[in-house]
PDB file of N, CA and C in Angstrom:
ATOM      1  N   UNK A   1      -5.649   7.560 -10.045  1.00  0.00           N
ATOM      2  CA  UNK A   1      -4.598   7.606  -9.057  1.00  0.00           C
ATOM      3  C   UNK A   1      -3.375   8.305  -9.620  1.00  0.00           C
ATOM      4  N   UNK A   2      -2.387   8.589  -8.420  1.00  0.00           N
ATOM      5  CA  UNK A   2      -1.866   9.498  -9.294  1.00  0.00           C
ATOM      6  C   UNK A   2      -0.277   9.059  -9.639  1.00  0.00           C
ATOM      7  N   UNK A   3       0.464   7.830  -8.888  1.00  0.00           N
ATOM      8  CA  UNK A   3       1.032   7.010  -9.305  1.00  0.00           C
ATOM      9  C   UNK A   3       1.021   6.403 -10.362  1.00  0.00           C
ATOM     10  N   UNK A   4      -0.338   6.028 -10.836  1.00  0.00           N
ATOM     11  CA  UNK A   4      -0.326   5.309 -12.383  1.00  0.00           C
ATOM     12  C   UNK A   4      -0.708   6.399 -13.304  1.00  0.00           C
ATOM     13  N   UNK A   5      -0.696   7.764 -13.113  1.00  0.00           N
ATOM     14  CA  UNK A   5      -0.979   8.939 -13.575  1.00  0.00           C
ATOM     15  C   UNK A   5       0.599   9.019 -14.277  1.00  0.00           C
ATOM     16  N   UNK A   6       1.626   9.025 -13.392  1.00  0.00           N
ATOM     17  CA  UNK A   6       3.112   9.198 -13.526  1.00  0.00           C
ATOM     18  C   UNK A   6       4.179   8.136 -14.120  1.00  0.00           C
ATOM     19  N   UNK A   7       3.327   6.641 -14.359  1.00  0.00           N
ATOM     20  CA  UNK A   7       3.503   5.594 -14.770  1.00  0.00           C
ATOM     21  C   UNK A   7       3.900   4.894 -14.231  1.00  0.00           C
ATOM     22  N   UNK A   8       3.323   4.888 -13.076  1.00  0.00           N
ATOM     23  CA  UNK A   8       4.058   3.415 -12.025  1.00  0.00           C
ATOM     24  C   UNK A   8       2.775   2.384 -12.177  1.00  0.00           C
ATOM     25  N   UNK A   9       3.021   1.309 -12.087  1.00  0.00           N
ATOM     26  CA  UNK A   9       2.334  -0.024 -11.749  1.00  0.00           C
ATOM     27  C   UNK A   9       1.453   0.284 -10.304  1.00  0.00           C
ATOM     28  N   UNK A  10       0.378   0.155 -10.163  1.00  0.00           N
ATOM     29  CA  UNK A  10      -0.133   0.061  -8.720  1.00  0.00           C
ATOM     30  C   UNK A  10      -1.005  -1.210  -8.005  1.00  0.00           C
ATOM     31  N   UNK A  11      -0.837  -1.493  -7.180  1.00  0.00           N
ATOM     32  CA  UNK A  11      -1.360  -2.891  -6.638  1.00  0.00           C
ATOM     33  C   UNK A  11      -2.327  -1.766  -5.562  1.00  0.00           C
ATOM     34  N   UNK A  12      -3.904  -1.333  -5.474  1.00  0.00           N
ATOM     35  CA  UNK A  12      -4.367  -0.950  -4.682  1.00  0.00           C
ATOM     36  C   UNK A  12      -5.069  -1.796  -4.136  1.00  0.00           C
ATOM     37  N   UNK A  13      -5.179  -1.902  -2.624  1.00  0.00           N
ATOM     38  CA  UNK A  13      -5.948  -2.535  -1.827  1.00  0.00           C
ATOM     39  C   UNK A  13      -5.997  -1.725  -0.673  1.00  0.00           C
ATOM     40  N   UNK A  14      -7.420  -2.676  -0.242  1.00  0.00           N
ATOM     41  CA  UNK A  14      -8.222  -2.083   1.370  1.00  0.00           C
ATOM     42  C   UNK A  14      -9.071  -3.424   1.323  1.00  0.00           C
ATOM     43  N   UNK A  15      -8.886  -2.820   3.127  1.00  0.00           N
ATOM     44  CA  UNK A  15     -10.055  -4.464   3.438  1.00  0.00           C
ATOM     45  C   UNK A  15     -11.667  -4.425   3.219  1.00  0.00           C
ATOM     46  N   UNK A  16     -11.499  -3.306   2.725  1.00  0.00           N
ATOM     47  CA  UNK A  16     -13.257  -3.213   2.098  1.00  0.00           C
ATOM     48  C   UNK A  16     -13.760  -2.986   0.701  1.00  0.00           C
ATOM     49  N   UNK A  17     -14.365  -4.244   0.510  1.00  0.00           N
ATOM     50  CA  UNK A  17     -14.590  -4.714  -0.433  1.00  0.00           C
ATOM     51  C   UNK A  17     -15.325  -3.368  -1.488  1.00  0.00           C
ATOM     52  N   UNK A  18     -15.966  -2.681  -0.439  1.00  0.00           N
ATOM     53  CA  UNK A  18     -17.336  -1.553  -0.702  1.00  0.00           C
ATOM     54  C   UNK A  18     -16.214  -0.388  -0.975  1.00  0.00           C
ATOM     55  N   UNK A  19     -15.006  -0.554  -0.343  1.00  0.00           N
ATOM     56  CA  UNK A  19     -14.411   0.761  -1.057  1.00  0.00           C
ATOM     57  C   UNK A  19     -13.434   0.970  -1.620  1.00  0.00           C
ATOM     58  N   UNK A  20     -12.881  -0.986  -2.714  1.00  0.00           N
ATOM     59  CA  UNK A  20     -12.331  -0.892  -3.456  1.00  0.00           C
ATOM     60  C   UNK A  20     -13.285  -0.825  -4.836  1.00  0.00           C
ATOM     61  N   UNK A  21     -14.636  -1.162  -4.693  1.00  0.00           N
ATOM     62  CA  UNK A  21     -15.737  -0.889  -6.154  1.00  0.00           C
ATOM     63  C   UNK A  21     -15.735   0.969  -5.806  1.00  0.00           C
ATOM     64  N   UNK A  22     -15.296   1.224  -4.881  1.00  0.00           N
ATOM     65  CA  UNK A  22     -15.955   2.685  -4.678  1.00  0.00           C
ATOM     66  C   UNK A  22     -14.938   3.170  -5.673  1.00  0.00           C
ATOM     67  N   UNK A  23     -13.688   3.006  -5.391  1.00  0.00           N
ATOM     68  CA  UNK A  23     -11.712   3.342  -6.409  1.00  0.00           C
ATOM     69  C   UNK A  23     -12.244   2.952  -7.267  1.00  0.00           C
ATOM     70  N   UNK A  24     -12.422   1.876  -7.917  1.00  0.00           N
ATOM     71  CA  UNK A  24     -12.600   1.284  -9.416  1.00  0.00           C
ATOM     72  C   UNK A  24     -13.413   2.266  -9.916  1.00  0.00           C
ATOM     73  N   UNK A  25     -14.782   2.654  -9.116  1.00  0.00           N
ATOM     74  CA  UNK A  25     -15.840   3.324 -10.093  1.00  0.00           C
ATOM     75  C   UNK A  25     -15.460   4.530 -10.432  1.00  0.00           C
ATOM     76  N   UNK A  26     -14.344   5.434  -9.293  1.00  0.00           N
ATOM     77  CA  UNK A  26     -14.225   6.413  -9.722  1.00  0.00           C
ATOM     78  C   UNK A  26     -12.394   7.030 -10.404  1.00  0.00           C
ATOM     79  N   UNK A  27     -12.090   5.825 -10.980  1.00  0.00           N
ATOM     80  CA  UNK A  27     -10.708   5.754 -11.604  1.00  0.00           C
ATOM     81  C   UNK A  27     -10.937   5.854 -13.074  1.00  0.00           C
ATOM     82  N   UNK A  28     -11.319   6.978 -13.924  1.00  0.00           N
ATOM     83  CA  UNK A  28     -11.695   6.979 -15.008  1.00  0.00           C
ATOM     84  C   UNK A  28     -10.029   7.098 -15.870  1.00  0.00           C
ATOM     85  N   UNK A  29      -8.557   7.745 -16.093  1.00  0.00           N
ATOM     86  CA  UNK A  29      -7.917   7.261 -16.412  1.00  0.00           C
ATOM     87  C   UNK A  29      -6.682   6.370 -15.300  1.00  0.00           C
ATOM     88  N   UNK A  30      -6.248   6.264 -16.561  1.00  0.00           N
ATOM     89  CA  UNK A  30      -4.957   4.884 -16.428  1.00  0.00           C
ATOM     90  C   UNK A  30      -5.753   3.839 -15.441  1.00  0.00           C
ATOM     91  N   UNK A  31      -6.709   3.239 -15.773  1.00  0.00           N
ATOM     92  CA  UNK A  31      -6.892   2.051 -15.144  1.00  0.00           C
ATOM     93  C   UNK A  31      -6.591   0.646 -14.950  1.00  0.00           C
ATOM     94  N   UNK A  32      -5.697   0.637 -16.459  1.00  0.00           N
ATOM     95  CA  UNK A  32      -5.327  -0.372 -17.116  1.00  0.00           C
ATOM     96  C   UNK A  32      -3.893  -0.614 -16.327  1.00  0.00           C
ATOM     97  N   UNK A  33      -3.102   0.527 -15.939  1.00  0.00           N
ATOM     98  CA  UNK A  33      -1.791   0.256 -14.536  1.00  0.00           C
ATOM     99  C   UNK A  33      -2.494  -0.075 -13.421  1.00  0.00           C
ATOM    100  N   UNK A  34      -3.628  -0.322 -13.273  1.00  0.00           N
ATOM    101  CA  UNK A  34      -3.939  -0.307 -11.465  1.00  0.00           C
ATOM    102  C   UNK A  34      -4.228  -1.644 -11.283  1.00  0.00           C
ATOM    103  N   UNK A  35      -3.965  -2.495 -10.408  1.00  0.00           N
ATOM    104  CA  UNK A  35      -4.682  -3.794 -10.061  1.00  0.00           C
ATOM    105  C   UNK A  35      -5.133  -3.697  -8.848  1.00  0.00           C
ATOM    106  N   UNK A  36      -6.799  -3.786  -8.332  1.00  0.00           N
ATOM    107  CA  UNK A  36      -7.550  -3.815  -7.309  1.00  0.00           C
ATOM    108  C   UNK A  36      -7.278  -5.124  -6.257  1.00  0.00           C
ATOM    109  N   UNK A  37      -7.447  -5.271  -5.030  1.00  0.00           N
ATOM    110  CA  UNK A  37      -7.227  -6.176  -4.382  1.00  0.00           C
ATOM    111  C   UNK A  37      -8.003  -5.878  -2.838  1.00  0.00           C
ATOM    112  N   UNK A  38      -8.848  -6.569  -2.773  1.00  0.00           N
ATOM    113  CA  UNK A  38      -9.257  -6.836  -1.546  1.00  0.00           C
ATOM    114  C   UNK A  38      -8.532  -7.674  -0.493  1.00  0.00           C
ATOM    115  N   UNK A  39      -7.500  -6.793   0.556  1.00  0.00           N
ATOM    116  CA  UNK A  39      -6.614  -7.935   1.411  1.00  0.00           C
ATOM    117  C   UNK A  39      -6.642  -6.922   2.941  1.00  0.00           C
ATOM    118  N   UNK A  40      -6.203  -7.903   3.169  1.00  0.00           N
ATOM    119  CA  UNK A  40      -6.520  -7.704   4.958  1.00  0.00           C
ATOM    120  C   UNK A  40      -4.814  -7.321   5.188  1.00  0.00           C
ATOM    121  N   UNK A  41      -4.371  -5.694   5.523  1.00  0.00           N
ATOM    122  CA  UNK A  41      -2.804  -6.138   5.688  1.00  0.00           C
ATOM    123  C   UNK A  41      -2.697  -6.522   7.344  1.00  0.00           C
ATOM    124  N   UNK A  42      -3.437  -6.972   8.121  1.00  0.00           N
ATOM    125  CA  UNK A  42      -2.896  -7.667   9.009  1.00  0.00           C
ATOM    126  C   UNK A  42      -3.009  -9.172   9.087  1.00  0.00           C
ATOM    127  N   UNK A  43      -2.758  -9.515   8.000  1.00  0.00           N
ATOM    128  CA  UNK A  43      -2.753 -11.119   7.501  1.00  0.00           C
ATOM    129  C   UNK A  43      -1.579 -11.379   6.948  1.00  0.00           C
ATOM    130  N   UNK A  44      -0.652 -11.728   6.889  1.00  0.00           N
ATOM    131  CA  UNK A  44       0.981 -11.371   6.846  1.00  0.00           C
ATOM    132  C   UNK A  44       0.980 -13.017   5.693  1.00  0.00           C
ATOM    133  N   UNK A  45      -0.018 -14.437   5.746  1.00  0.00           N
ATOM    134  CA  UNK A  45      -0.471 -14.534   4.687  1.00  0.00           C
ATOM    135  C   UNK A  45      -0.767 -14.305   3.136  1.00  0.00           C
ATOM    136  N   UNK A  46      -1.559 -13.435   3.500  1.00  0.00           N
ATOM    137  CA  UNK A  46      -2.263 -13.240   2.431  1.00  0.00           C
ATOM    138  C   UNK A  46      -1.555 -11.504   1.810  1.00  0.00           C
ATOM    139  N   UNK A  47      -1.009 -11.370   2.332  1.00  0.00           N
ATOM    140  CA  UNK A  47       0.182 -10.539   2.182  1.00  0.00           C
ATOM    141  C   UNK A  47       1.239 -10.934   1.327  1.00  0.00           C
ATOM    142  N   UNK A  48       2.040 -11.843   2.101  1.00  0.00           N
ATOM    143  CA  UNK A  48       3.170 -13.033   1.052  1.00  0.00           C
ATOM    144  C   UNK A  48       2.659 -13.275   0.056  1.00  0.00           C
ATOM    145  N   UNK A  49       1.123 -13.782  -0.507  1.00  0.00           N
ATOM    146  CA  UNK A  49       0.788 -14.097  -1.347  1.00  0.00           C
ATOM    147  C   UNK A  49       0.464 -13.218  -2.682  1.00  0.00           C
ATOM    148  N   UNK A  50       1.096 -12.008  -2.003  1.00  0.00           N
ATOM    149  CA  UNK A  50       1.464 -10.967  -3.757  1.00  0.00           C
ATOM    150  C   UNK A  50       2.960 -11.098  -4.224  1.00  0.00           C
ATOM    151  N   UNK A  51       3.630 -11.899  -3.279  1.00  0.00           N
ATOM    152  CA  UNK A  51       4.996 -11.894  -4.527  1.00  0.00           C
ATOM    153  C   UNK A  51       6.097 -11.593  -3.584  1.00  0.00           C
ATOM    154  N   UNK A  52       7.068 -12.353  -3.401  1.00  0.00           N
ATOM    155  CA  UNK A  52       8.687 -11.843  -2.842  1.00  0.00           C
ATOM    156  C   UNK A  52       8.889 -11.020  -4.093  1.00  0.00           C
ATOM    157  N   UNK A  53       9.165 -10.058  -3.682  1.00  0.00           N
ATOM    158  CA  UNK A  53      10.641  -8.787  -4.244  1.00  0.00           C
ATOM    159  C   UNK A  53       9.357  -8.521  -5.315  1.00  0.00           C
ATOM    160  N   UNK A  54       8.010  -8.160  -5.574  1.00  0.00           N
ATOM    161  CA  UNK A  54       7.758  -7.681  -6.099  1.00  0.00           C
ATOM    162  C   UNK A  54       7.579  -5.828  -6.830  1.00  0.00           C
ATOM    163  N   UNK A  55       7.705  -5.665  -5.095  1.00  0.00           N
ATOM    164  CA  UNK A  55       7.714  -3.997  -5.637  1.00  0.00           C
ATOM    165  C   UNK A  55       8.765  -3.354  -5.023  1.00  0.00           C
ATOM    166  N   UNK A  56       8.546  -2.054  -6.029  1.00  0.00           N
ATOM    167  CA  UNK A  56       9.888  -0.823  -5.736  1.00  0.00           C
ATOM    168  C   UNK A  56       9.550   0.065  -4.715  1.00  0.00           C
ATOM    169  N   UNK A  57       8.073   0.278  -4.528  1.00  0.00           N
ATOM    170  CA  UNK A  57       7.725   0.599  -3.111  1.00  0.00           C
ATOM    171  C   UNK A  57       6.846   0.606  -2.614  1.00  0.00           C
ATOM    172  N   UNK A  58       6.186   0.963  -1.407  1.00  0.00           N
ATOM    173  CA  UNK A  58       4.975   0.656  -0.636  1.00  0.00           C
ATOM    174  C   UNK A  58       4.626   1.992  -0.402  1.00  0.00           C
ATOM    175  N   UNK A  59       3.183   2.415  -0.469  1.00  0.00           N
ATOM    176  CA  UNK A  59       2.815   3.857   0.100  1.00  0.00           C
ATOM    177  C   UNK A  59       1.712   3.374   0.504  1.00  0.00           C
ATOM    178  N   UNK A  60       1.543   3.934   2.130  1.00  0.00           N
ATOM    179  CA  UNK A  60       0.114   3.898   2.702  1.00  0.00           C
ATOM    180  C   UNK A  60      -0.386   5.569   3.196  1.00  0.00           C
ATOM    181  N   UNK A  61      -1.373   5.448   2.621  1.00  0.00           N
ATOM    182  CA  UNK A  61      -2.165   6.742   2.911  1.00  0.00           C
ATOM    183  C   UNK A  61      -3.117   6.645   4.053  1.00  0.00           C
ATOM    184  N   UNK A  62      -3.382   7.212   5.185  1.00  0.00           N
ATOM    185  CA  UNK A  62      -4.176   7.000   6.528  1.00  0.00           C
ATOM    186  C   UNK A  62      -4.699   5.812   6.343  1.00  0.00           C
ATOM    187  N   UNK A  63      -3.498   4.975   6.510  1.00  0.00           N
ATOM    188  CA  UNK A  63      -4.357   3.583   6.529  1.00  0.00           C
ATOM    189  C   UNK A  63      -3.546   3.110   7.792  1.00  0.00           C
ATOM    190  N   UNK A  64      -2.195   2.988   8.519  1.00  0.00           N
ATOM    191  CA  UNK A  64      -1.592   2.133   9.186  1.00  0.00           C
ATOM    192  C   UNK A  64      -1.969   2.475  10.946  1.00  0.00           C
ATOM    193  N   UNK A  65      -2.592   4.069  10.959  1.00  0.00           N
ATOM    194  CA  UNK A  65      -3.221   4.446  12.273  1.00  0.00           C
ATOM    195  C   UNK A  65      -4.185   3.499  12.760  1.00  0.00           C
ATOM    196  N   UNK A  66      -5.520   3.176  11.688  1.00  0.00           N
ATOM    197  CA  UNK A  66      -6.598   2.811  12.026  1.00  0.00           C
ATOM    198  C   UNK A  66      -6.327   1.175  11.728  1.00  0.00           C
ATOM    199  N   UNK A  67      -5.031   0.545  11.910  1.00  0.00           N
ATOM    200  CA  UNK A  67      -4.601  -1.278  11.975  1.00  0.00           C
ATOM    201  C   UNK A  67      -4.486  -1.408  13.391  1.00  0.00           C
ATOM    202  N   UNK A  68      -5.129  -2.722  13.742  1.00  0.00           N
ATOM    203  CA  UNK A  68      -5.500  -3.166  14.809  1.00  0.00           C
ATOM    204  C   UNK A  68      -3.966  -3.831  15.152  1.00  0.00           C
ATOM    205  N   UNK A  69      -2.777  -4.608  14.066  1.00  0.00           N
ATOM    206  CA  UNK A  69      -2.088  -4.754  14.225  1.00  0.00           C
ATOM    207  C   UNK A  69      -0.925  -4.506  12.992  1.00  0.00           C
ATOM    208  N   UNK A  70       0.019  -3.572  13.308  1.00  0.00           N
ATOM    209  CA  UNK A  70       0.572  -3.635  12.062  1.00  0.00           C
ATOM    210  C   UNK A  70       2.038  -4.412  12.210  1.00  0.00           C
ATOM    211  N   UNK A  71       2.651  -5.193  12.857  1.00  0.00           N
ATOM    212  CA  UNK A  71       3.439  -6.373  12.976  1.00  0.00           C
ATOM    213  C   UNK A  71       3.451  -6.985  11.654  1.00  0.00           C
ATOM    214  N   UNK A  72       2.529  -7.728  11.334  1.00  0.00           N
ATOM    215  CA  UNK A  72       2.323  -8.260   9.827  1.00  0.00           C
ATOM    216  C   UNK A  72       2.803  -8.033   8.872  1.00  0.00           C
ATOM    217  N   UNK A  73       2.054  -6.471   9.119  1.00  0.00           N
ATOM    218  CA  UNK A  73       2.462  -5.566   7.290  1.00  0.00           C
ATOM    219  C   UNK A  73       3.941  -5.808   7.450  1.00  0.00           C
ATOM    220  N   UNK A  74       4.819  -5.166   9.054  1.00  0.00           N
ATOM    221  CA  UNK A  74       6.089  -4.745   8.608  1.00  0.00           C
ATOM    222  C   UNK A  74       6.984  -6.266   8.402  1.00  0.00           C
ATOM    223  N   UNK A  75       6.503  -6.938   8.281  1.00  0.00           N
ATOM    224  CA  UNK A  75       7.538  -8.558   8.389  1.00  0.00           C
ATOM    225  C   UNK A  75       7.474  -8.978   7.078  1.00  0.00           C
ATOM    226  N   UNK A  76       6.039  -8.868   6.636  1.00  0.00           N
ATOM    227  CA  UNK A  76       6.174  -9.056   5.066  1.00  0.00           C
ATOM    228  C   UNK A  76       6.757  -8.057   4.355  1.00  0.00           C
ATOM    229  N   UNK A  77       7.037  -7.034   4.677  1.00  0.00           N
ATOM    230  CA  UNK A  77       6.850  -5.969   3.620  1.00  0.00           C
ATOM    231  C   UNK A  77       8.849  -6.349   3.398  1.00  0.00           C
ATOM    232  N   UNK A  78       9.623  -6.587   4.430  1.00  0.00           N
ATOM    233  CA  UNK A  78      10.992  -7.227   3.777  1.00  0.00           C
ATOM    234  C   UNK A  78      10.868  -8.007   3.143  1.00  0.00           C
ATOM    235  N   UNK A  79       9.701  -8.513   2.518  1.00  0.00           N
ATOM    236  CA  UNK A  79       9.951 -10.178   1.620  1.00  0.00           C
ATOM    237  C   UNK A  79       9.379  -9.729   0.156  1.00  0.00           C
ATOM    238  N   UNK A  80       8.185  -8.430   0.418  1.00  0.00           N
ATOM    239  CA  UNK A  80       7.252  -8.005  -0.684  1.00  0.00           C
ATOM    240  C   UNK A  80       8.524  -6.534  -1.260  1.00  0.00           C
ATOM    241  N   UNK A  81       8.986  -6.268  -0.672  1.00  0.00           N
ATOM    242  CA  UNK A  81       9.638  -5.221  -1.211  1.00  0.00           C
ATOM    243  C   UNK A  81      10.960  -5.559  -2.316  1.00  0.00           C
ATOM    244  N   UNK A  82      11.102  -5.111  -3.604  1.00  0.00           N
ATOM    245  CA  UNK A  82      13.161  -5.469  -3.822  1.00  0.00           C
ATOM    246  C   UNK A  82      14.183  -4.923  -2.562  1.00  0.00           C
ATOM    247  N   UNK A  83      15.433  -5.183  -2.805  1.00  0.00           N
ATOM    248  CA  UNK A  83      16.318  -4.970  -1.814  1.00  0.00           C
ATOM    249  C   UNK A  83      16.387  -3.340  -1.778  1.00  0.00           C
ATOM    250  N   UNK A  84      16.385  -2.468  -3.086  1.00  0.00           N
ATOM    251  CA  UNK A  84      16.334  -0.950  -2.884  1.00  0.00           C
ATOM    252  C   UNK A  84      14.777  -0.383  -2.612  1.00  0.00           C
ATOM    253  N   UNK A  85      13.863  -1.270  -2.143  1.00  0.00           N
ATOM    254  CA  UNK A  85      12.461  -0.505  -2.242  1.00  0.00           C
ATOM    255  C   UNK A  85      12.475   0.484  -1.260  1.00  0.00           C
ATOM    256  N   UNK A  86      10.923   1.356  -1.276  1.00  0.00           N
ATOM    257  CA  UNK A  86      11.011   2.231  -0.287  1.00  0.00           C
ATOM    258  C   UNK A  86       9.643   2.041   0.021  1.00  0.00           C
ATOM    259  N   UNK A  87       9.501   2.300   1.378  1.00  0.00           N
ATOM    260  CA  UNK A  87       8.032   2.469   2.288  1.00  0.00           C
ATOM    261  C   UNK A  87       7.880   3.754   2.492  1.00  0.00           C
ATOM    262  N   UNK A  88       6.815   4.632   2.237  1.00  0.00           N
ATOM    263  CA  UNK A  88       6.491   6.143   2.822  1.00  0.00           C
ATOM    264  C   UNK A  88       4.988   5.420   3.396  1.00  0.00           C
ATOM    265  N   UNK A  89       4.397   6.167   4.350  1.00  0.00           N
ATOM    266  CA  UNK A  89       3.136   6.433   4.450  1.00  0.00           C
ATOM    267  C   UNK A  89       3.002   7.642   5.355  1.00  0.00           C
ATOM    268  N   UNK A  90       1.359   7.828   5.072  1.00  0.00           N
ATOM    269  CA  UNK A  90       1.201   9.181   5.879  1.00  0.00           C
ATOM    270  C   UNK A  90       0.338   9.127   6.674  1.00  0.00           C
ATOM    271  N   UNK A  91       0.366   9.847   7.768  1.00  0.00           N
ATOM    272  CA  UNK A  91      -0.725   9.272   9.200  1.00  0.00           C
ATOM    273  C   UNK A  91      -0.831  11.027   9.290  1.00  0.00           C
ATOM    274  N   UNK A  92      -1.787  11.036  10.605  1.00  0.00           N
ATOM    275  CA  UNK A  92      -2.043  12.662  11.382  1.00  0.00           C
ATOM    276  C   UNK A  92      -2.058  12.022  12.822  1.00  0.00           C
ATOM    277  N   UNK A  93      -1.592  12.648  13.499  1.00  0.00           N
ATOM    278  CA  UNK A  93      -1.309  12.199  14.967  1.00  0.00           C
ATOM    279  C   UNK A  93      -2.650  13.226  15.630  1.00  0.00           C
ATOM    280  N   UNK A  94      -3.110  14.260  14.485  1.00  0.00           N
ATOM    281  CA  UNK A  94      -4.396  15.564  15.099  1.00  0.00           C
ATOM    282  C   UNK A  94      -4.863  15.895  13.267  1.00  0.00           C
ATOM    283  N   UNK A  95      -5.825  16.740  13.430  1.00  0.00           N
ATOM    284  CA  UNK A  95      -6.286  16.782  11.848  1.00  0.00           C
ATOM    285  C   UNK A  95      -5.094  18.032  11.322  1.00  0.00           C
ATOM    286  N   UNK A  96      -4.644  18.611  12.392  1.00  0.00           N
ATOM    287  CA  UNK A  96      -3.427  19.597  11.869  1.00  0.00           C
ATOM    288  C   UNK A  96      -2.004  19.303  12.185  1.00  0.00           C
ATOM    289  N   UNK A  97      -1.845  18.021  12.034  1.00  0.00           N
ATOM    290  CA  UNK A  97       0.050  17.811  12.070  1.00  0.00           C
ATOM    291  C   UNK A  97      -0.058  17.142  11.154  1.00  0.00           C
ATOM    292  N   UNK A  98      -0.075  16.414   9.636  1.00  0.00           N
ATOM    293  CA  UNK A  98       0.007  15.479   9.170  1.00  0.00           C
ATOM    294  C   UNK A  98       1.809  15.233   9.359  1.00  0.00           C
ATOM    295  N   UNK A  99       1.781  13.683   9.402  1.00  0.00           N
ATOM    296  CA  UNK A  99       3.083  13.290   9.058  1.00  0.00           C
ATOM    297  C   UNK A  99       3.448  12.082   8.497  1.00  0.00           C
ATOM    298  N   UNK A 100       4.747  12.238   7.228  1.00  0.00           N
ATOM    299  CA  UNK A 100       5.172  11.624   6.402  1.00  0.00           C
ATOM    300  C   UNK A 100       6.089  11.314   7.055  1.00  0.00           C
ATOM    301  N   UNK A 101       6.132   9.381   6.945  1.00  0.00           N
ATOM    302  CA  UNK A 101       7.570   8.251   7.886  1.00  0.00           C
ATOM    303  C   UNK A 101       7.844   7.970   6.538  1.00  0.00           C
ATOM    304  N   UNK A 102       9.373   7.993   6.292  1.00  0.00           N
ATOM    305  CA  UNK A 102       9.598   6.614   5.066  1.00  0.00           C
ATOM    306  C   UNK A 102      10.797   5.748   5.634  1.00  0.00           C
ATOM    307  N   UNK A 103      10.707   4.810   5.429  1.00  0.00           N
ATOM    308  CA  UNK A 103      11.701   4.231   5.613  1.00  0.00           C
ATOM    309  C   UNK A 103      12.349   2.732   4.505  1.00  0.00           C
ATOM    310  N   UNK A 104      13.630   2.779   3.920  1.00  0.00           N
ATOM    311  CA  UNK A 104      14.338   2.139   3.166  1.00  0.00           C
ATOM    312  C   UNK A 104      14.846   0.754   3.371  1.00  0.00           C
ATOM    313  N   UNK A 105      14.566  -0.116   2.153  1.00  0.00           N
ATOM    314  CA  UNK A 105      15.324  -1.688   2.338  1.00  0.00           C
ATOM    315  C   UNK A 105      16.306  -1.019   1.315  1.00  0.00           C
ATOM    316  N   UNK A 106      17.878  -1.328   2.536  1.00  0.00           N
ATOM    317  CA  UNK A 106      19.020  -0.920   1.629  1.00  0.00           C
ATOM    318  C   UNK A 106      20.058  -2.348   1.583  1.00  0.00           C
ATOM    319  N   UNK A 107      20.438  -2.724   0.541  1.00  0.00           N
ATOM    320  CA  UNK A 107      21.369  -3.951   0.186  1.00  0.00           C
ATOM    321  C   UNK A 107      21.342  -4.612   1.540  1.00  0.00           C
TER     322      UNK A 107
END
């Protein structure tokens, strides 16, 4: 990955189990920054249960299009984020517009 390539800490997860062994198998360096996690982010639960104010930021890659509900993610993500974190993710509205949202927890 290319976050823990650059030296950030990474918490990766997806709700499939089959295609977080798929990441693991094919993460040959910095594996030792990455921690795998099988979680459901529309479980706002099991969400909380990685940590108030743990991270500096959140990145989702074509993942928040294909959530049945994303309410969850965004309620936890003020409790999972520090007060300066940042959220980016990236969606395609067509296979030729991609687009990058970010948005900031500021003081």
């Amino acid at each position: 990955m290319r976050m823990a390539h650059l030296g950030a800490r990474v918490v990766a997860s997806d709700i499939s189990e089959r295609m977080i062994e798929h990441v693991k198998a094919r993460t040959t360096k910095n594996a030792g920054r990455i921690e795998y996690s099988v979680l459901d982010a529309t479980d706002e639960e099991a969400l909380t249960a990685l940590d108030e104010n743990r991270f500096d930021a959140a990145v989702y890659t074509m993942a928040i299009m294909d959530m049945s509900m994303i309410e969850p993610l965004f309620s936890s993500l003020s409790r999972l984020l520090k007060t300066m974190g940042d959220l980016s993710f990236r969606s395609c509205t067509s296979a030729s517009t991609p687009r990058i949202q970010r948005w900031s927890r500021r003081g």
